[in-house]
Every structure is written in structure tokens, then in C-alpha cells.
C-alpha atoms as a PDB file:
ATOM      1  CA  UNK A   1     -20.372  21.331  22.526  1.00  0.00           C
ATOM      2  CA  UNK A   2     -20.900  22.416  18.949  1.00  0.00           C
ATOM      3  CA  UNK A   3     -22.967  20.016  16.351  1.00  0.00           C
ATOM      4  CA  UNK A   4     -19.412  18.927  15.034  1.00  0.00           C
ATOM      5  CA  UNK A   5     -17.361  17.851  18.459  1.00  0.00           C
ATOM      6  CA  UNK A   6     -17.715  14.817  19.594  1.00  0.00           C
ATOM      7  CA  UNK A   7     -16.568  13.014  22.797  1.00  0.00           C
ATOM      8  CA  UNK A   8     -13.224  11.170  21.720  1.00  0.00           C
ATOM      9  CA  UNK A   9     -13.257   7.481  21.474  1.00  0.00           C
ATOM     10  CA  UNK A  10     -10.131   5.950  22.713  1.00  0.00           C
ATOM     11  CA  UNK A  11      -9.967   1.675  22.052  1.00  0.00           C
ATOM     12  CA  UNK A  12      -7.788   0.056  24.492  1.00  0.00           C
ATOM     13  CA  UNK A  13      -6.251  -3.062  22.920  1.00  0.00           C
ATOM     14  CA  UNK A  14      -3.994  -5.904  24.367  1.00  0.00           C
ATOM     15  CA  UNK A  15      -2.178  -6.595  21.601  1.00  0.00           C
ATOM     16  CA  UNK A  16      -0.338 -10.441  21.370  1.00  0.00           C
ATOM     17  CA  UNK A  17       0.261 -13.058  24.020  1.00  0.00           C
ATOM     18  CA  UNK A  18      -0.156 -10.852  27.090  1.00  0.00           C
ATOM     19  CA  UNK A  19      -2.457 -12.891  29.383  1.00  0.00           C
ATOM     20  CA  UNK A  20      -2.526 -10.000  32.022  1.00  0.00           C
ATOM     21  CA  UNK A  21      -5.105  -7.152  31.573  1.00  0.00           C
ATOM     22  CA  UNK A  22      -5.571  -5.142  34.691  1.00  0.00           C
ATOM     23  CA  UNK A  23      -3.421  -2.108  33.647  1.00  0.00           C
ATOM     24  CA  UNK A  24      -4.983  -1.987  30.359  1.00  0.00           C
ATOM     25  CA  UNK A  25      -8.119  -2.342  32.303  1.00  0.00           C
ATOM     26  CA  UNK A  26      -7.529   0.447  34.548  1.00  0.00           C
ATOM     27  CA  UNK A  27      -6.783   2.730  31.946  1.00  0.00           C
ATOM     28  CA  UNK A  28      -9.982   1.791  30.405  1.00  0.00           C
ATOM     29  CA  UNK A  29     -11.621   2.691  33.268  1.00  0.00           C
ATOM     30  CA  UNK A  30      -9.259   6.170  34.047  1.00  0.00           C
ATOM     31  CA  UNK A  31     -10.368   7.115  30.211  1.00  0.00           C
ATOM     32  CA  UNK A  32     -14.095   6.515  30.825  1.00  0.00           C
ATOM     33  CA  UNK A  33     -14.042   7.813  34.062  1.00  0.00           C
ATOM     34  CA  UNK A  34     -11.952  11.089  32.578  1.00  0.00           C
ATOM     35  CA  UNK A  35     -15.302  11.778  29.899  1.00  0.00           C
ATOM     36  CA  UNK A  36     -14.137   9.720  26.717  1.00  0.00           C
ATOM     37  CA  UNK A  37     -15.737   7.408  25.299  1.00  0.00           C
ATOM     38  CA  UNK A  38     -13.653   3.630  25.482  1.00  0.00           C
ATOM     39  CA  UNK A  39     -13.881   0.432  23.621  1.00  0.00           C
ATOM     40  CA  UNK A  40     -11.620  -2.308  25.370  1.00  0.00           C
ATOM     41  CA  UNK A  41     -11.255  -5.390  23.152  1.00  0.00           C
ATOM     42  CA  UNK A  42      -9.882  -7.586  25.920  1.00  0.00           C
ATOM     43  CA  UNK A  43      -6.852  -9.937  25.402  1.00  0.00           C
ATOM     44  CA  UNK A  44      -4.903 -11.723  23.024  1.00  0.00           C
ATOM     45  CA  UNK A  45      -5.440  -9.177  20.266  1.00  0.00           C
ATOM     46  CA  UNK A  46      -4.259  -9.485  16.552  1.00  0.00           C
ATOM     47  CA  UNK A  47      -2.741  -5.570  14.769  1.00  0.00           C
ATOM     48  CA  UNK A  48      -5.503  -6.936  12.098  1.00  0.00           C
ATOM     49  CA  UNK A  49      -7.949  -7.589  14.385  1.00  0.00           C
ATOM     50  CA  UNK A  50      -7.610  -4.312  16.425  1.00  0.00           C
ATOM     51  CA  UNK A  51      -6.898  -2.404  13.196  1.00  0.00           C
ATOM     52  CA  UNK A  52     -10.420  -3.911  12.271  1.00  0.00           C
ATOM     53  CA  UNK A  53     -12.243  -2.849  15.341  1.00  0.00           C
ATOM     54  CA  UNK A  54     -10.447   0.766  15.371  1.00  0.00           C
ATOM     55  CA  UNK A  55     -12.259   1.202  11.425  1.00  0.00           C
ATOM     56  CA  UNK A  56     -15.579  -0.532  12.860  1.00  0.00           C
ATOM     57  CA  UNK A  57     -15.493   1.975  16.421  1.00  0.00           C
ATOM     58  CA  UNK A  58     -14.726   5.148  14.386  1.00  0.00           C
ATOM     59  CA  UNK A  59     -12.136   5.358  16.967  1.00  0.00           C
ATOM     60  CA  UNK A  60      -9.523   9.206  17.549  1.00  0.00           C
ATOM     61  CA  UNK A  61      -7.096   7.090  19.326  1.00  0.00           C
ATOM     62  CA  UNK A  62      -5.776   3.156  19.688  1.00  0.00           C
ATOM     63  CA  UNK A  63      -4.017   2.793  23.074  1.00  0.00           C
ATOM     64  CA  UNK A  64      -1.768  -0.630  23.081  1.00  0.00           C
ATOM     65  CA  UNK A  65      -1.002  -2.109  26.799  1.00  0.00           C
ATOM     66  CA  UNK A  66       1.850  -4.200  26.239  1.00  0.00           C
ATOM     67  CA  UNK A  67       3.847  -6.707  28.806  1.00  0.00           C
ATOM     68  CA  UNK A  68       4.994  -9.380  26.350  1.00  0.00           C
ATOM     69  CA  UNK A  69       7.956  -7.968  25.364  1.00  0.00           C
ATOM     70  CA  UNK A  70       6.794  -8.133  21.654  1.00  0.00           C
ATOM     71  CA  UNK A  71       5.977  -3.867  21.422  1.00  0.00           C
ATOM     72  CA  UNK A  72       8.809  -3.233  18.796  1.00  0.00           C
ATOM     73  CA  UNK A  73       6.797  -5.720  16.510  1.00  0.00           C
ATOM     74  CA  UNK A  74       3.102  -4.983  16.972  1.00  0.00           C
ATOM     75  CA  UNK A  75       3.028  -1.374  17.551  1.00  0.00           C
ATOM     76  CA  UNK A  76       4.420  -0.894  14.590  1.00  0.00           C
ATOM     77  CA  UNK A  77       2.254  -3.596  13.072  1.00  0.00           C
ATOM     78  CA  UNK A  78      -0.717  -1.533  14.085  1.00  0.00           C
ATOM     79  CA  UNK A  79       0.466   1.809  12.739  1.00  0.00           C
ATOM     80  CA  UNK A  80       1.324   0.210   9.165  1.00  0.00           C
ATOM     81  CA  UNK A  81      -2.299  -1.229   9.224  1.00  0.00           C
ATOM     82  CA  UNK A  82      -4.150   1.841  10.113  1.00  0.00           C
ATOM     83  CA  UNK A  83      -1.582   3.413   7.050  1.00  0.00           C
ATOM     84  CA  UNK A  84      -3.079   0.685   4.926  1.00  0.00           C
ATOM     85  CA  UNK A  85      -6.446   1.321   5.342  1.00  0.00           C
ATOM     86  CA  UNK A  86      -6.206   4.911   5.089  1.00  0.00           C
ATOM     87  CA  UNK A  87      -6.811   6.048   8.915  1.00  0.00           C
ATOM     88  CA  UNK A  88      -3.706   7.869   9.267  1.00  0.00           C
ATOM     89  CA  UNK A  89      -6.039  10.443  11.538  1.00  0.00           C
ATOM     90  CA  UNK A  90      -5.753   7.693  14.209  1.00  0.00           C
ATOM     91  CA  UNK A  91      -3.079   8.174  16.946  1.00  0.00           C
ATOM     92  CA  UNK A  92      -1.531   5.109  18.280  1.00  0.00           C
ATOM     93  CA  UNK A  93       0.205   5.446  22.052  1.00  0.00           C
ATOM     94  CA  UNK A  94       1.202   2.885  24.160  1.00  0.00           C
ATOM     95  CA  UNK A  95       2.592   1.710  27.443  1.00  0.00           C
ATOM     96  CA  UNK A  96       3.263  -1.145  29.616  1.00  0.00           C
ATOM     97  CA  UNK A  97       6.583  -3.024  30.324  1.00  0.00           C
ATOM     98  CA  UNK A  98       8.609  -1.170  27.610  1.00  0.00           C
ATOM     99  CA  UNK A  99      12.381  -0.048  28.361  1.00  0.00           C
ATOM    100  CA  UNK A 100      13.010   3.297  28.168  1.00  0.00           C
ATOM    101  CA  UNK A 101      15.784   2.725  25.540  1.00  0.00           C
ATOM    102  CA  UNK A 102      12.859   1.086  23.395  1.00  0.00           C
ATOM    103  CA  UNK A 103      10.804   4.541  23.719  1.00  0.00           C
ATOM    104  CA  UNK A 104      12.561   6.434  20.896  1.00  0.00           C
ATOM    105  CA  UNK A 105      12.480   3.874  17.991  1.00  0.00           C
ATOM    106  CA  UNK A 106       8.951   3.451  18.721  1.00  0.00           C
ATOM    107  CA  UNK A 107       8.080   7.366  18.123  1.00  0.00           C
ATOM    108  CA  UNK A 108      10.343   7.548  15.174  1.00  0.00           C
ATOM    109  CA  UNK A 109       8.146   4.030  14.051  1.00  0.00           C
ATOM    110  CA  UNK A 110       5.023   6.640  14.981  1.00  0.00           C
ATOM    111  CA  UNK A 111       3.834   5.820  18.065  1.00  0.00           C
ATOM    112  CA  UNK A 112       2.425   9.242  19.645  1.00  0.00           C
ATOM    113  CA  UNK A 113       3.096   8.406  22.868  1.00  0.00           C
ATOM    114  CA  UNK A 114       4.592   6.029  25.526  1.00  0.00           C
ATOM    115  CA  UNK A 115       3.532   5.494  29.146  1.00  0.00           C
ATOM    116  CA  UNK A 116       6.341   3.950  31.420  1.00  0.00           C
ATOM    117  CA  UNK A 117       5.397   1.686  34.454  1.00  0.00           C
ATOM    118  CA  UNK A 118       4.725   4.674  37.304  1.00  0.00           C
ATOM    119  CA  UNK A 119       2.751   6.688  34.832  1.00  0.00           C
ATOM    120  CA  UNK A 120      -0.077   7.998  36.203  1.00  0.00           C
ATOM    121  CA  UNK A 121      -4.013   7.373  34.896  1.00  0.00           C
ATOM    122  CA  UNK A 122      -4.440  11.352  34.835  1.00  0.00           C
ATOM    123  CA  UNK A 123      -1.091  12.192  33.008  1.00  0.00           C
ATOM    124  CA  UNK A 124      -2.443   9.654  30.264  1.00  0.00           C
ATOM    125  CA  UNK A 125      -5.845  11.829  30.448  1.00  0.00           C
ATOM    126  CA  UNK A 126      -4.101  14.831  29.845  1.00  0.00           C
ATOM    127  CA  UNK A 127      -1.974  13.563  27.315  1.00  0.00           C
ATOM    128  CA  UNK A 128      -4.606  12.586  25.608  1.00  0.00           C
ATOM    129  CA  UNK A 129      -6.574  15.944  26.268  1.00  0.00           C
ATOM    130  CA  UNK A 130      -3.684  17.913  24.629  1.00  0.00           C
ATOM    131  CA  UNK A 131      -2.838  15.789  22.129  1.00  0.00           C
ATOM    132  CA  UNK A 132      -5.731  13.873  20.713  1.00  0.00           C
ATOM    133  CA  UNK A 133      -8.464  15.821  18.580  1.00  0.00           C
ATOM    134  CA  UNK A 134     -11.667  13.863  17.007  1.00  0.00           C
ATOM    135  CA  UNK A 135     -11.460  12.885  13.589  1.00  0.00           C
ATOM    136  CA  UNK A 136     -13.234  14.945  10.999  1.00  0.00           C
ATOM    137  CA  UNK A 137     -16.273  12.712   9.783  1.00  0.00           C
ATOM    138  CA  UNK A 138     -16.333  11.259   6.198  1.00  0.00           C
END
């Protein structure tokens, strides 16, 4: 690994009223276990307050894990704060309960990504892999 690479750092977030963490717990562990480094904030997560921990992490990568129902509002939500604060280098990708009609919109809202129920820990990996590159540092 050169001076400049780094290991990605991927934050997991729970974003709303979810009170159900075990898939966004297993990915956290899939991620770590697949060599990047993971921050989970746990549940009943704010956009501002992940937004915040994304800028404090130096995170490549927010992952949302979503069952609420509520991912057409806060995914977005997150994306527009990240744009606020100038970390438009940070990919936002997703999954959980989401309907695949749903899936669409959210990409064109800018959501890299979205993992359906089924999805599998090491397609996510090398999603991520192919998709995700660190962010230059200031």
C-alpha cells in the first residue's frame, strides 16, 4: 500500500425510528471482516447527526440500513447534508426493507447504491470494492 491509500472507512448508520439493528449490524461486521475500516453509530440516528459523525470519521462511504419505511425522506436528507457541508466525495448506499419500485428515485436523489432484502454481505463488499475509492486528504 502506497503512503497515500488508505483502508476505506465505511460508517454504518440507522437512520430514524428503526428499533431493529441486526442487519445493519451484520453488515458492520461483513465490512470489517472484508478489510475496511467501520464506524457503526447504532440506532435512532438523525441525517444531522450522522452527517456530523461522517465529517468527524473522515469517512469514503455512509451506508444507511433502513426498515422504517421513512428511506425516501432521510436518504435524501443525508445526501443534501453531506452537499451542504461540502463532502460531496462521500458515497451514500443503502438497503433494508425498500421496494424495488422505490430503488430508482433514490439513485436519481443520489444514492450510489441499494441492497434489497436477499442481498448478500459479499456482493455489498464487492460493491463497495469496485465502486468506493478513499477520499483525497485535505
Amino acid at each position: 500500500m502506497s503512503q497515500k491509500e488508505r483502508t476505506l472507512r465505511i460508517l454504518v448508520a440507522k437512520p430514524g425510528l428503526d428499533g431493529h439493528d441486526r442487519g445493519a449490524k451484520i453488515i458492520a461486521r461483513a465490512l470489517r471482516d472484508g478489510g475496511f475500516e467501520v464506524i457503526y453509530t447504532g440506532l435512532h440516528q438523525t441525517p444531522e447527526m450522522i452527517v456530523a459523525a461522517a465529517l468527524q470519521e473522515d469517512v469514503d462511504a455512509v451506508g444507511l440500513s433502513i426498515m422504517s419505511g421513512a428511506h425516501m425522506t432521510l436518504f435524501p436528507a443525508v445526501i443534501d447534508l453531506l452537499k451542504a457541508q461540502g463532502a460531496t466525495d462521500v458515497t451514500v448506499f443503502g438497503g433494508g426493507i425498500i421496494p424495488q419500485d422505490d430503488v430508482p428515485r433514490l439513485k436519481e436523489l443520489g444514492t450510489a447504491e441499494v441492497f434489497l432484502p436477499g442481498s448478500s454481505t459479499q456482493t455489498i463488499i464487492d460493491w463497495i470494492r469496485g465502486h468506493i475509492h478513499p477520499r483525497q486528504a485535505a
